[in-house]
Protein backbone atom coordinates (compact mmCIF):
# COMPACT_ATOMS: atom_id res chain seq x y z
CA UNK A 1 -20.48 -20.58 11.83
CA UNK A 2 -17.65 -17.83 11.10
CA UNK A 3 -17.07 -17.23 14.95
CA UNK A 4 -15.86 -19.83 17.63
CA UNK A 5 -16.49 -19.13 21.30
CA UNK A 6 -15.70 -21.91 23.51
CA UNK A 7 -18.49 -23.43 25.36
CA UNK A 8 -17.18 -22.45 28.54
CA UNK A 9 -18.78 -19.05 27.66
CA UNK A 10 -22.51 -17.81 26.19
CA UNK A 11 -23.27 -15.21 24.86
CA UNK A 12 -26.04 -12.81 26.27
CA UNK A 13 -28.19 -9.89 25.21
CA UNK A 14 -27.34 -6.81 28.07
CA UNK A 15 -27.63 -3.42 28.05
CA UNK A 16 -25.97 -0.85 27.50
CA UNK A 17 -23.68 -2.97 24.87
CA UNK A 18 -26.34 -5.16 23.38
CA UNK A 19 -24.43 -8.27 23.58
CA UNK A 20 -21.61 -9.29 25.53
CA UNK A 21 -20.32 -13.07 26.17
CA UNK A 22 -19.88 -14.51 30.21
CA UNK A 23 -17.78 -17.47 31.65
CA UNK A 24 -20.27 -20.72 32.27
CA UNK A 25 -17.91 -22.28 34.48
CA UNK A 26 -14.26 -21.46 35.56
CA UNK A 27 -12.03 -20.62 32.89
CA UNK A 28 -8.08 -21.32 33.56
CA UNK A 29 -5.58 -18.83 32.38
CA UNK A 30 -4.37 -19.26 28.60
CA UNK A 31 -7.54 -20.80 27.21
CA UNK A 32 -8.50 -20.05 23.99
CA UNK A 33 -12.05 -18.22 24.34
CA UNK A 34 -12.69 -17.03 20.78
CA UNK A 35 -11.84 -17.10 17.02
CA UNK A 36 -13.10 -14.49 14.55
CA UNK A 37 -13.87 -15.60 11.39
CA UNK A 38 -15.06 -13.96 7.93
CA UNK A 39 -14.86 -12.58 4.74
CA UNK A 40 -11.19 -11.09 4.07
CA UNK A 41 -12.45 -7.13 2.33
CA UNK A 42 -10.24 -4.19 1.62
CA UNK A 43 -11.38 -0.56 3.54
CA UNK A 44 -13.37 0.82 0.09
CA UNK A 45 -15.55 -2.70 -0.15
CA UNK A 46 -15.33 -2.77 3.67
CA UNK A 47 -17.38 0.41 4.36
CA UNK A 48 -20.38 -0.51 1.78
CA UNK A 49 -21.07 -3.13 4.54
CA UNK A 50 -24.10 -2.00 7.40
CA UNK A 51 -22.37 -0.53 10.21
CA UNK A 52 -23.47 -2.98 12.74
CA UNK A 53 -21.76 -5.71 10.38
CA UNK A 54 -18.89 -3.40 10.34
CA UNK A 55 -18.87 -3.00 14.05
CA UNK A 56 -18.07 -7.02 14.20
CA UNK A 57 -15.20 -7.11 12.49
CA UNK A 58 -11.39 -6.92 13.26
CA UNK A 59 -8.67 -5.42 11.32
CA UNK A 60 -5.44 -7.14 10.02
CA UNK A 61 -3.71 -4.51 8.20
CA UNK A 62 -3.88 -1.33 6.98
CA UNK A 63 -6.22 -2.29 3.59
CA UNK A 64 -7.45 -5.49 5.65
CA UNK A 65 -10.53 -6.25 7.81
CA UNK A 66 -12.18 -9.79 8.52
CA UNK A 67 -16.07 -8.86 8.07
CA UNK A 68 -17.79 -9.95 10.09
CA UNK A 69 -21.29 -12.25 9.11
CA UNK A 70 -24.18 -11.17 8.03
CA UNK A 71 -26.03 -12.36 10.90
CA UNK A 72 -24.67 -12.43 14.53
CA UNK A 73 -23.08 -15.37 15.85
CA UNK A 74 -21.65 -16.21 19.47
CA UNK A 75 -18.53 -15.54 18.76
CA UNK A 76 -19.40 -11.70 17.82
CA UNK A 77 -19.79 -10.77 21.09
CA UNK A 78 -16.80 -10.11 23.10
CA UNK A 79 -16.91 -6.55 24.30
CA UNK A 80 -14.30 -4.05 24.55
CA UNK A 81 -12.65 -3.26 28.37
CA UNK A 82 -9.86 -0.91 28.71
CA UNK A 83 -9.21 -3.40 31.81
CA UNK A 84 -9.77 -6.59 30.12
CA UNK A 85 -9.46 -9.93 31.17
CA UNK A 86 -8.79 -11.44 27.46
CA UNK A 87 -5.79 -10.90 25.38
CA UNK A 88 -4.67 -11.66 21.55
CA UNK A 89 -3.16 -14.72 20.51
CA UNK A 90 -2.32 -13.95 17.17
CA UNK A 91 -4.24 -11.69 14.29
CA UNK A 92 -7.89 -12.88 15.33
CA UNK A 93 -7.56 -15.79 18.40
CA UNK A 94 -8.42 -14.33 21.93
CA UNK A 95 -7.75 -16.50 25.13
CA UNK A 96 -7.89 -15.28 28.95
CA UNK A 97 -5.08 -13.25 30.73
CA UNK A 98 -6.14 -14.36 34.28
CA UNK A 99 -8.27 -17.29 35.44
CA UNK A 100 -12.14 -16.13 34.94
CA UNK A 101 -14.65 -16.58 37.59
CA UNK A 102 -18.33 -17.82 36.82
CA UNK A 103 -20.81 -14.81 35.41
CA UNK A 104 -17.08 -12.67 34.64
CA UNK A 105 -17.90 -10.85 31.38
CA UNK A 106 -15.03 -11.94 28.52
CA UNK A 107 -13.54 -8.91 27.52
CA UNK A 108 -10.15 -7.30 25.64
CA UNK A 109 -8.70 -4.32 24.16
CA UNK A 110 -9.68 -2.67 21.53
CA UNK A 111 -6.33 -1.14 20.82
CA UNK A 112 -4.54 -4.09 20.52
CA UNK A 113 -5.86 -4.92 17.35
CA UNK A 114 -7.93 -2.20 15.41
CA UNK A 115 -6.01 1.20 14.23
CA UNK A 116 -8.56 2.86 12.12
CA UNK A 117 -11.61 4.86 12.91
CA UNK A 118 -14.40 2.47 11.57
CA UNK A 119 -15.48 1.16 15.25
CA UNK A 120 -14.63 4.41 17.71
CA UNK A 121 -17.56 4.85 20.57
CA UNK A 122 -17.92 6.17 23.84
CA UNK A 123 -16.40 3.46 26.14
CA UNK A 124 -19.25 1.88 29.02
CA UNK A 125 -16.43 -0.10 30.57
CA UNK A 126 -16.66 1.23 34.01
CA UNK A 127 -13.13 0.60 35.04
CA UNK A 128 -10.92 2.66 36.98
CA UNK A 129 -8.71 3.50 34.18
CA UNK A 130 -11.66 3.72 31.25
CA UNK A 131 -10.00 5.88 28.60
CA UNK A 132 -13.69 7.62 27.94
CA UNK A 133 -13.31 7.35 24.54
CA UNK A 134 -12.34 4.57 21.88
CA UNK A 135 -10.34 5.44 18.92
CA UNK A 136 -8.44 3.80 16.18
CA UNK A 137 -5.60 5.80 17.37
CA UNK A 138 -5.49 4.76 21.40
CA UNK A 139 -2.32 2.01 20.10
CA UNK A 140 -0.34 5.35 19.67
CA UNK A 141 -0.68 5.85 23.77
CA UNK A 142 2.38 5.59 25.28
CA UNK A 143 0.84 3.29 28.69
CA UNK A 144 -0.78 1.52 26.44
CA UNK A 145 2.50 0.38 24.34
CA UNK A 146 3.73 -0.06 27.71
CA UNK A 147 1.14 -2.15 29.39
CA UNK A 148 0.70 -4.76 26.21
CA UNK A 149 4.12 -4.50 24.59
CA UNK A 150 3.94 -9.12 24.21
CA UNK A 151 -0.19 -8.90 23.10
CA UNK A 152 -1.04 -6.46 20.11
CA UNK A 153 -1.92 -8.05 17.24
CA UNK A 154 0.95 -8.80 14.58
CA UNK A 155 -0.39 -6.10 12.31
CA UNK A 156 -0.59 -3.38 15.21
CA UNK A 157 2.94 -4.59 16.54
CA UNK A 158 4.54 -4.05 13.33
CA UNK A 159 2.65 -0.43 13.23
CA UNK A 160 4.36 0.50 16.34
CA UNK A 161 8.10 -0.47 14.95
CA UNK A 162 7.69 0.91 12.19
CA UNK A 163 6.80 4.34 13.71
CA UNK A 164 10.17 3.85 15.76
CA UNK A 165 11.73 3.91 12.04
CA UNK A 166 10.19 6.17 10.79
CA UNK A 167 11.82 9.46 10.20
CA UNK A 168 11.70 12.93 7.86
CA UNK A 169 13.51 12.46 4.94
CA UNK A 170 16.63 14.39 4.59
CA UNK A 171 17.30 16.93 1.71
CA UNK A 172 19.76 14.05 0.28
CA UNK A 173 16.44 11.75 0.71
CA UNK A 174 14.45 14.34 -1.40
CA UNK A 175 17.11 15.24 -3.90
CA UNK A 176 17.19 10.98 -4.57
CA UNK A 177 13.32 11.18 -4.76
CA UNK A 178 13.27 13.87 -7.44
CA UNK A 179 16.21 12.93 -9.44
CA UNK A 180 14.90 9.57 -10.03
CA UNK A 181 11.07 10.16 -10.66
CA UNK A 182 10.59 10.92 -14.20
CA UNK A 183 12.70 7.85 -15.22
CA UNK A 184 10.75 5.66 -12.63
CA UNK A 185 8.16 7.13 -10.14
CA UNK A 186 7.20 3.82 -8.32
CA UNK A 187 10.85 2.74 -8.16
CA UNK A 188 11.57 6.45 -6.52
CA UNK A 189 8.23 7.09 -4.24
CA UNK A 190 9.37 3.49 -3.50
CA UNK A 191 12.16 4.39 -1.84
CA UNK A 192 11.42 7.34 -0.05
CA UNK A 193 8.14 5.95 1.40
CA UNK A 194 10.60 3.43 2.79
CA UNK A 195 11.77 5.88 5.31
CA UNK A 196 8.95 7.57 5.57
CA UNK A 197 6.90 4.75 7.11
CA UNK A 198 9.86 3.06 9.13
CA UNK A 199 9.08 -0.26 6.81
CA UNK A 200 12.66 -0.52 4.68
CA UNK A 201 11.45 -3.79 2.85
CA UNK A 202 7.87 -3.33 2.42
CA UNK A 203 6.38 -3.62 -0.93
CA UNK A 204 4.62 -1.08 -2.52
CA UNK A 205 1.13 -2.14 -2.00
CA UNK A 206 2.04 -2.12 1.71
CA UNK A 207 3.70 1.47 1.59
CA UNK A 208 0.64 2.41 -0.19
CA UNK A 209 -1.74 1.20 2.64
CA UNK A 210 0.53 3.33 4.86
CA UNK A 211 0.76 6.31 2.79
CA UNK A 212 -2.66 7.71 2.15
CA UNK A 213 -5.83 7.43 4.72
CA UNK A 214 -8.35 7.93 1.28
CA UNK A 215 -8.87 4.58 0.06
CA UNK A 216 -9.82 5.76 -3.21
CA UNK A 217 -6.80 7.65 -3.83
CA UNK A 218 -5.23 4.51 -2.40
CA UNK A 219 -6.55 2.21 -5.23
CA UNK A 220 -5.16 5.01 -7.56
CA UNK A 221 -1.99 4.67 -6.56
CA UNK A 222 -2.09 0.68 -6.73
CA UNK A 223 -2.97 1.27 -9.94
CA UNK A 224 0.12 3.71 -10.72
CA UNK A 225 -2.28 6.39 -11.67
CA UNK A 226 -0.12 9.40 -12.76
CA UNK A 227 -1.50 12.02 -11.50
CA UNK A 228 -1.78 10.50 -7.80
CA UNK A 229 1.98 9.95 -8.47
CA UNK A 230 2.45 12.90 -8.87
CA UNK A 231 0.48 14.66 -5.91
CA UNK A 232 2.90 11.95 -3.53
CA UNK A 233 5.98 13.00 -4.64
CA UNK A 234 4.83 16.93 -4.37
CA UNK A 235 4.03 15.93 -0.61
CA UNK A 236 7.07 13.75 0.17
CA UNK A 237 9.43 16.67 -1.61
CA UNK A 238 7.72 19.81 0.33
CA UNK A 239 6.76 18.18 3.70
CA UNK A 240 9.31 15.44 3.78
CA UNK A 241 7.01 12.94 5.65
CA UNK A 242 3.90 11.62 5.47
């Protein structure tokens, strides 16, 4: 088994959402309900995976998603509520917010953990403040930074402060950016991404991650490809951000 759910829950087939997992007997406030287990895959191996394997799986970073396995397990099915009952513990541990009744559907937020668009969906939730929609971009909402400020997942958390670093590089920025580049164009790009992305000790791989949403260009620029250089520092120098 990749997936733990606690045997205070089962999981059940129901419709509309296929499969969705339900409290067997009381369930006290801070237990741990689930753990999500996998196979560690970057976003370019990540999407030759079937979309209902996809669909299983959480993200940890930008270039980072725990796939899901092949096969469902118990543990894959705890539904997304935009009033959930669930919260993150840490990257991929869930355990309830509230005591849970019997026959209470285990449930938690989406945005808390996942910012990318490889699991958005019209939400079936039914609650009074359903946001309609799913997106990997619903962490961005201002009530929602609000409402779970202690409970995103370390990898969303650090999203959020970095976009309260981030910032438009100055002409000074630039002018550093340019001057420097043909002598050492990582070293530069480096530096300016740095502000950029609010993340002023963040390795290059990570700024990367950040940088571009194309993870082939992405693996380009791992690889120091010249030319994707190149077509970075012509952004950063005539839009100043990313």
């Amino acid at each position: 088994m990749r997936n733990y759910l606690s045997p205070l829950a089962e999981a059940r087939e129901i419709s509309p959402k296929g499969f969705g997992s339900f409290a067997v007997t009381p369930i006290p406030v801070g237990t741990i309900i689930a753990t999500f287990g996998g196979t560690i895959v970057n976003r370019l191996n990540f999407e030759t995976y079937p979309l209902e394997q996809c669909s299983r799986s959480i993200q940890i970073e930008v270039d980072q998603f725990v796939l899901g396995p092949e096969l469902r397990e118990p543990g894959d099915s705890i539904n997304h509520s935009c009033s959930p009952n669930c919260q993150l513990r840490n990257a991929t541990q869930l355990i309830t917010m509230r005591d849970i009744a019997v026959g209470e559907e285990l449930t938690y937020d989406y945005a808390t953990s996942d910012a990318s668009d490889y699991d958005e969906f019209e939400c079936a939730c039914g609650s009074d403040n359903c946001r309609v929609r799913i997106t990997g971009n619903d962490w961005k909402l201002p009530d929602l930074q609000s409402r779970y400020q202690k409970i995103f997942s370390p990898y969303v958390q650090r999203k959020i402060q970095a976009a309260q670093l981030a910032r438009v590089l100055t002409k000074r920025d630039v002018e550093n950016l340019m001057n420097n580049y043909d002598d050492n164009p990582q070293q530069a790009l480096t530096y300016a991404l740095r502000i950029a992305t609010g993340m002023p000790n963040a390795s290059w791989k990570t700024l990367v991650s950040h940088a571009s949403p194309d993870p082939d260009h992405r693996e380009l620029l791992y690889g120091a490809d010249q030319s994707s250089l190149d077509k970075l520092a012509q952004q950063l120098n005539e839009r100043r951000t990313l």
